[in-house]
Protein backbone atom coordinates (compact mmCIF):
# COMPACT_ATOMS: atom_id res chain seq x y z
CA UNK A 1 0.00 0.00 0.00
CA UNK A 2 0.92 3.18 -0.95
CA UNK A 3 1.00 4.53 2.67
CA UNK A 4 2.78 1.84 4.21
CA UNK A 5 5.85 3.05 1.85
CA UNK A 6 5.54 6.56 2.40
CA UNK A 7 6.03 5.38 6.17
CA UNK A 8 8.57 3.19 5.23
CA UNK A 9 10.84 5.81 3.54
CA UNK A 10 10.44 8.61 6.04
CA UNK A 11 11.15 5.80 8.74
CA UNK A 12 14.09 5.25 6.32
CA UNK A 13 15.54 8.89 6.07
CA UNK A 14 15.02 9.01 9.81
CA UNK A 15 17.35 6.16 10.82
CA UNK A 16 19.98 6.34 7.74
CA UNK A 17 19.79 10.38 7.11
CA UNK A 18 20.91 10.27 3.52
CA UNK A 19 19.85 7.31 0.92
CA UNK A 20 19.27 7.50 -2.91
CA UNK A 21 16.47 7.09 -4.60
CA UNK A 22 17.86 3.44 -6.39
CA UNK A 23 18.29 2.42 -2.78
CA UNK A 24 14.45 3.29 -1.91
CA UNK A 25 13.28 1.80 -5.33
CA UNK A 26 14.85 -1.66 -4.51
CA UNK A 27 13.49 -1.09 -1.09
CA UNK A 28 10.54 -1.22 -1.68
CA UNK A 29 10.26 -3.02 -5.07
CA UNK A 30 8.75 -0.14 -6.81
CA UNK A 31 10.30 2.03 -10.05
CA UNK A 32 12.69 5.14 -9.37
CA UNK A 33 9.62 7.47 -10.84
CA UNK A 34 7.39 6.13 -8.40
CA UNK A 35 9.85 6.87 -5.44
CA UNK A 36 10.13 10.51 -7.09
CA UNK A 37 6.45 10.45 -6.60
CA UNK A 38 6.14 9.48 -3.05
CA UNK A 39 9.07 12.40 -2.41
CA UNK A 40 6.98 14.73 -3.88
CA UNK A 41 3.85 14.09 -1.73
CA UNK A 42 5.95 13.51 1.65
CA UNK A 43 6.92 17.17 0.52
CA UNK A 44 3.33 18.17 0.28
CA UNK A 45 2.73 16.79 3.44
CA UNK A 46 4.65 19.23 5.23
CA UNK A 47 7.76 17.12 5.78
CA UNK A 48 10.94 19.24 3.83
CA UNK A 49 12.88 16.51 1.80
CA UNK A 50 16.25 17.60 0.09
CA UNK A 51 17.50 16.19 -2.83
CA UNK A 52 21.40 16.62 -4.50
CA UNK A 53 22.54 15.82 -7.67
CA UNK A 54 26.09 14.35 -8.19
CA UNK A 55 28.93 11.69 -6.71
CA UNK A 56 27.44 11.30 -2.86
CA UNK A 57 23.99 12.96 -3.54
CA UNK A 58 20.75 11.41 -2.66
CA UNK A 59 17.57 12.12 -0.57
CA UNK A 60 17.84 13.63 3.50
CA UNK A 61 15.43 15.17 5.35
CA UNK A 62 16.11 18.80 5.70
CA UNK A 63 18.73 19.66 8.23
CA UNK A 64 17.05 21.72 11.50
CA UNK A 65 13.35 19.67 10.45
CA UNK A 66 12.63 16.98 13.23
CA UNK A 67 9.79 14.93 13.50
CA UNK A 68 8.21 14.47 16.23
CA UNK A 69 8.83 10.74 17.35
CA UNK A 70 7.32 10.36 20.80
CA UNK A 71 3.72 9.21 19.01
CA UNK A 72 4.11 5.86 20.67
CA UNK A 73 5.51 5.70 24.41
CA UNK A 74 7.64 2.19 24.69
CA UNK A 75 5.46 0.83 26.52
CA UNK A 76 2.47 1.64 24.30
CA UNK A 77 5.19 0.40 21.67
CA UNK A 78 5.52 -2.70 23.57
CA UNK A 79 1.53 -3.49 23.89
CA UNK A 80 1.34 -3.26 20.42
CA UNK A 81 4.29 -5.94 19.41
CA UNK A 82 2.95 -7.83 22.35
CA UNK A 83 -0.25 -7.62 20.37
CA UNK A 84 0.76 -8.01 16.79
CA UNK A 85 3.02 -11.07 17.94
CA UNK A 86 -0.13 -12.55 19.18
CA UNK A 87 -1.53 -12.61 15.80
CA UNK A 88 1.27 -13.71 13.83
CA UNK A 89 1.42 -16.75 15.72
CA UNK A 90 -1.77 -17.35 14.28
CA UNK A 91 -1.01 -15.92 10.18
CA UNK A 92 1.60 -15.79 8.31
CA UNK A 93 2.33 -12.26 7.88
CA UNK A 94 4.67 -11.45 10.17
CA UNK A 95 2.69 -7.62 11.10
CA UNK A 96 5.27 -7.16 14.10
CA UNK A 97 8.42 -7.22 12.02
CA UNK A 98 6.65 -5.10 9.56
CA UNK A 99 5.78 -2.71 11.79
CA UNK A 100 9.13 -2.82 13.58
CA UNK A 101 10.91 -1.84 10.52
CA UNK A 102 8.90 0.76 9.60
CA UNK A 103 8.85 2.80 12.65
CA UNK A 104 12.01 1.49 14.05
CA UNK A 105 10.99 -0.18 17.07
CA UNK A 106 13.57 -2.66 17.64
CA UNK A 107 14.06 -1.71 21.04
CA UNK A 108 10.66 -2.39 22.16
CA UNK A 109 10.68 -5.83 19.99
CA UNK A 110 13.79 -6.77 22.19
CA UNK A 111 12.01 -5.75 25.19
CA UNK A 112 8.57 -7.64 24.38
CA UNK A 113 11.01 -10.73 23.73
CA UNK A 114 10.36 -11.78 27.02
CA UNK A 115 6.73 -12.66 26.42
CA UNK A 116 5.17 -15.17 24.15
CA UNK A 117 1.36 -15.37 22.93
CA UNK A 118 0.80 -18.23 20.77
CA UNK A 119 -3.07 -18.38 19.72
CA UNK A 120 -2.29 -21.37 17.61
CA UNK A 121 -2.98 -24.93 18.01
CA UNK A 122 -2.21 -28.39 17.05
CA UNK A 123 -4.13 -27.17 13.86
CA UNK A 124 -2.09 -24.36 13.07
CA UNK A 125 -1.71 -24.17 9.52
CA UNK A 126 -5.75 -24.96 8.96
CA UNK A 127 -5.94 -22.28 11.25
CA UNK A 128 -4.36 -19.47 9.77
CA UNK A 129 -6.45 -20.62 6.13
CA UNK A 130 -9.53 -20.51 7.95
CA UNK A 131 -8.92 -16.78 9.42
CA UNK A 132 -7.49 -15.24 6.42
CA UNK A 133 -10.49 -16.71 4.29
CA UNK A 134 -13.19 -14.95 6.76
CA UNK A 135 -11.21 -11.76 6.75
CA UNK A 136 -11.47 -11.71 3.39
CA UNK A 137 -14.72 -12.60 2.96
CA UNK A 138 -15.65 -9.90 6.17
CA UNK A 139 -13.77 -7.14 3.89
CA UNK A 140 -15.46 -7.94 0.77
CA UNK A 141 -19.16 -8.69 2.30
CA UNK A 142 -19.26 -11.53 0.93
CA UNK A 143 -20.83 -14.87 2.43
CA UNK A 144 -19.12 -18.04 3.69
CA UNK A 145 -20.26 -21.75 3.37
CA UNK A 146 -18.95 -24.33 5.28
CA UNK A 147 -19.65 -28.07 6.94
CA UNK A 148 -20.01 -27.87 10.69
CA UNK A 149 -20.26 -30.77 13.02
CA UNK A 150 -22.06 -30.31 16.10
CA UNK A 151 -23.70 -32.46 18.92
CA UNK A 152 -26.87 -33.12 16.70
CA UNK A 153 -24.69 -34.46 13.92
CA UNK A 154 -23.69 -32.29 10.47
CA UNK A 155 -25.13 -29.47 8.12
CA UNK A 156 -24.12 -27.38 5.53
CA UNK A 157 -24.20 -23.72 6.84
CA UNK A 158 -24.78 -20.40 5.13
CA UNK A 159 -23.43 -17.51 7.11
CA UNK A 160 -23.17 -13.63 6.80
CA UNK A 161 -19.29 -13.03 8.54
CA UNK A 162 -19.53 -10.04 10.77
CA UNK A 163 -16.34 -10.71 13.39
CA UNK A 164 -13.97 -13.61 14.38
CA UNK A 165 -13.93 -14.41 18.11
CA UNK A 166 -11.02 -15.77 20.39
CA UNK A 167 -12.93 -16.89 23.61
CA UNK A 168 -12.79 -20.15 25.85
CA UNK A 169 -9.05 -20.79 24.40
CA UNK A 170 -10.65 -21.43 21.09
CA UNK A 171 -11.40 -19.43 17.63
CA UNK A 172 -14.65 -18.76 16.82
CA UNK A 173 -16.46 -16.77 13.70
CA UNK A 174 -19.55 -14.91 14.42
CA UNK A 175 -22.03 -14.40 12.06
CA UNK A 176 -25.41 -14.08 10.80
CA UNK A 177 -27.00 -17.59 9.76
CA UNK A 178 -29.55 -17.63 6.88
CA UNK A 179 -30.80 -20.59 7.84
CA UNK A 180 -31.86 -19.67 11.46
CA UNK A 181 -32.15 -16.01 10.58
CA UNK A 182 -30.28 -14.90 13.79
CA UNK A 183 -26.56 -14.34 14.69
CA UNK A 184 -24.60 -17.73 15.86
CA UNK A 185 -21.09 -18.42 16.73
CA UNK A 186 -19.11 -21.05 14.84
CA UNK A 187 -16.11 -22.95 16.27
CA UNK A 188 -13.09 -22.93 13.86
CA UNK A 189 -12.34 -26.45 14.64
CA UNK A 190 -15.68 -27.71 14.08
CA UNK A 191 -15.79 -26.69 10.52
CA UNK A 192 -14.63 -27.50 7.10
CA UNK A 193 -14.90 -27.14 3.53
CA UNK A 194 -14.91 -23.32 4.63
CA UNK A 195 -15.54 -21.54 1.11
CA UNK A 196 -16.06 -17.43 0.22
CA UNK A 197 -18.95 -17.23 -1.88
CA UNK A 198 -19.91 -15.03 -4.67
CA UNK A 199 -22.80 -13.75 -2.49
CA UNK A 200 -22.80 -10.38 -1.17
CA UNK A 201 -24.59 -8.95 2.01
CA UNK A 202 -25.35 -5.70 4.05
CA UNK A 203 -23.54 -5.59 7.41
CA UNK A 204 -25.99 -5.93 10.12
CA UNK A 205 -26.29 -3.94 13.29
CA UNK A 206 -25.26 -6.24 16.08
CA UNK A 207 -28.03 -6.44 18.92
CA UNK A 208 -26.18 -5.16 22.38
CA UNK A 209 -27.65 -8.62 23.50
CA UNK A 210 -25.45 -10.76 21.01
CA UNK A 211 -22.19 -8.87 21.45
CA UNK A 212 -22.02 -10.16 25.00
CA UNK A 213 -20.84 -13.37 23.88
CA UNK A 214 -21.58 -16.20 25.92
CA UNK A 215 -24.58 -14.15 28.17
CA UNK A 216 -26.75 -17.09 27.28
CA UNK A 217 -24.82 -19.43 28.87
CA UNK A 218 -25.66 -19.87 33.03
CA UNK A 219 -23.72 -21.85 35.75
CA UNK A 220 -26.99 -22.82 37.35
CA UNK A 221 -27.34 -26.86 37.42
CA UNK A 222 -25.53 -27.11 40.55
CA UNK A 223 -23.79 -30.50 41.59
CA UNK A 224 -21.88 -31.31 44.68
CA UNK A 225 -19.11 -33.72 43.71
CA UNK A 226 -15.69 -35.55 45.83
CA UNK A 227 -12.45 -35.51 44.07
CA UNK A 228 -9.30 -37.53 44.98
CA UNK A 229 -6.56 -35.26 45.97
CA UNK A 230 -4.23 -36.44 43.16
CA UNK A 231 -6.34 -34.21 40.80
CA UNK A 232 -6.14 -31.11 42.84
CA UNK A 233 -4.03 -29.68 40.18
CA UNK A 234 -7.14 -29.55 37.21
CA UNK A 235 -9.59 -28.01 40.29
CA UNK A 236 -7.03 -25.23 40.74
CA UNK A 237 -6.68 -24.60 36.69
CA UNK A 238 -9.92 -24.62 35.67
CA UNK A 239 -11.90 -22.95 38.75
CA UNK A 240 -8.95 -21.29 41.09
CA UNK A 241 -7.82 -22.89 44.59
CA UNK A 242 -10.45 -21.43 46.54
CA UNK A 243 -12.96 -23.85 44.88
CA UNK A 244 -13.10 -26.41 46.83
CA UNK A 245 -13.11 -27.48 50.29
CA UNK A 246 -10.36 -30.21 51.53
CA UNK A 247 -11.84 -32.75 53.77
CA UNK A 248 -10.22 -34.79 56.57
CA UNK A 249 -9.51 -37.86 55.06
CA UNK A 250 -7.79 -35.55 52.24
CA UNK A 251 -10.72 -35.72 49.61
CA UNK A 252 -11.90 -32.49 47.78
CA UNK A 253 -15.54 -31.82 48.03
CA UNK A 254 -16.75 -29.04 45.24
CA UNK A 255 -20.42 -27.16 44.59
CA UNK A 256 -20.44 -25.86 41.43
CA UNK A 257 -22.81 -24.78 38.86
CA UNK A 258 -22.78 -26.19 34.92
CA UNK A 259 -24.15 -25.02 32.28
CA UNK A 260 -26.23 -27.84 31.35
CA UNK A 261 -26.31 -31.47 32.58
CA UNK A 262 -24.41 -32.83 29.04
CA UNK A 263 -21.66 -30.30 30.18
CA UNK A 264 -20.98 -31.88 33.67
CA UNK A 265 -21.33 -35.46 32.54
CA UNK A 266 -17.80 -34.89 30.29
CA UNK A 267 -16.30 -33.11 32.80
CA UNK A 268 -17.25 -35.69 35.42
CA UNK A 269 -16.49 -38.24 32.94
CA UNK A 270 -12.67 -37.21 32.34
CA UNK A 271 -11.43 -38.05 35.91
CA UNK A 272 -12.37 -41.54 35.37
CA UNK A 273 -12.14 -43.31 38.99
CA UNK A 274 -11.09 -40.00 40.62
CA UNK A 275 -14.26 -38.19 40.82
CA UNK A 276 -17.49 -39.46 42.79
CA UNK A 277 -20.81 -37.35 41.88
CA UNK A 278 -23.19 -37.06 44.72
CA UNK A 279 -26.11 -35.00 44.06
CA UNK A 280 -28.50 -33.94 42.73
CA UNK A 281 -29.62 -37.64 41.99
CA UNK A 282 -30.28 -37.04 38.47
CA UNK A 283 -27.10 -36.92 38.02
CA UNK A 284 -26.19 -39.64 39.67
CA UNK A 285 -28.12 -41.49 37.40
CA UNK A 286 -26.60 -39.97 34.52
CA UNK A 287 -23.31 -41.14 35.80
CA UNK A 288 -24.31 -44.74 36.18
CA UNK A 289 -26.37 -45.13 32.75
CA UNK A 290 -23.05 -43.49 31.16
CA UNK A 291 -20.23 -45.93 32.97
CA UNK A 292 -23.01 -48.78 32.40
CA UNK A 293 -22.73 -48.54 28.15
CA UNK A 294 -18.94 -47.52 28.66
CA UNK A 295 -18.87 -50.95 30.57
CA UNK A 296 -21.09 -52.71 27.66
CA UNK A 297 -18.62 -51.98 24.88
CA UNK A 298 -16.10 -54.09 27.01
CA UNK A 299 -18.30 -57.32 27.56
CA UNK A 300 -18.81 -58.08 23.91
């Protein structure tokens, strides 16, 4: 873009003081008449470039002119790499080093080095196809298609892109389905055969409702459950260490609310031997009827 290189050169002039214009056109892969161009409208924009003919001529920035380089404190500098880093690890364009060169923020890069974000997954390459494709198709209004597996089993889905999500340590894009006529949210990983169409649509305004993703969803099917101490670890990950109440004989007794009964039963379900449900006694039952046909697929 034709900004990013007029950013790019000043950022240039600032760091080397005097470069020629063959330097900026290999630079930034552009023709010496187009780098004559951008010199004449950094010029225009108030910023006094010199140019000198001859054996050790070139391009400087007026002598006495400074710019004004405090825009960005270092520590705003270094929320923004932190930031930008974030998202690379999830693309491949590389926006930090980008930006890094063209405002000459290597200190702040070497001082965000210290902190890693990776948003990726074991799916990382899928990942970054699926995001760039609903960018794309957000930018150009344009609506996706795409195979989704959920609990009730598969369907092809037809859906207006509006914004993509990161929430629950997982990717989500958020949308506008056709088929239900309301606004949904679509796990990454659950879908495939994720295409842009050729159909176009009007951005919709978001209900206040909808942008609180997640409002829908209540901890109020309480269960009071024992763990074995061995698994203290997950308790303290998933709900903090004041969750839970350590008995005499060592145990862990918890209280806590799900969002549904389906919800519970996995959680439940992934401690194996470790975890003893005991109330209400629907779930109970839920436990036994679900260890019973585990048990079943053993005896045969």
């Amino acid at each position: 873009m034709k900004i990013d290189r007029l950013i790019g050169i000043i950022t240039t002039l600032q760091q080397k003081k005097h470069v020629t214009a063959p330097y900026l056109a290999e630079k930034f892969e552009v023709s010496r008449r187009t780098i004559q161009r951008d010199i004449e409208d950094i010029c225009m924009a108030g910023i006094p470039l010199v140019t000198t003919q001859g054996a050790g001529g070139g391009i400087s920035i007026m002598e006495g002119f400074a710019l004004d380089t405090t825009v960005f404190t270092e520590q705003e500098l270094i929320a923004i790499f932190t930031g930008l880093r974030s998202l690379d690890s999830v693309s491949k364009s590389a926006l930090a080093e980008r930006l890094a060169q063209k405002i000459g923020g290597s200190a702040a890069v070497r001082l965000v080095d210290h902190t890693v974000i990776d948003l990726s997954s074991f799916y990382k390459d899928d990942l970054a196809q699926k995001l760039d494709a609903i960018r794309r198709a957000i930018e150009g209004t344009k609506c996706l298609t795409f195979r989704y597996c959920y609990e009730k089993g598969e369907s092809e889905k037809t859906v207006e892109p509006h914004l993509t999500v990161f929430k629950w340590s997982d990717w989500y894009v958020f949308g506008f389905c056709r088929k239900r006529q309301d606004f949904r949210m679509f796990k990454l990983r659950r879908m495939w055969d994720l295409q842009i169409t050729e159909k176009p649509f009007v951005p919709r305004d978001i209900p206040e409702e909808k942008k609180r993703f997640g409002s829908h969803m209540t901890d109020d099917y309480v269960i009071t459950a024992v763990y074995e101490p061995s698994v203290k670890y997950r308790l303290v990950e998933e709900f903090g260490h004041n969750s839970f109440t350590e008995q005499a004989d060592g145990k862990l007794y918890t209280e806590w609310g799900f969002t549904t009964p389906e919800a519970a039963l996995t959680w439940f379900l992934s401690f194996g031997e470790k975890v003893r449900v005991l109330g209400p006694p629907e779930m109970v039952e839920r436990m036994r009827s679900a260890l019973d046909a585990m048990k079943t697929l053993y005896e045969t």
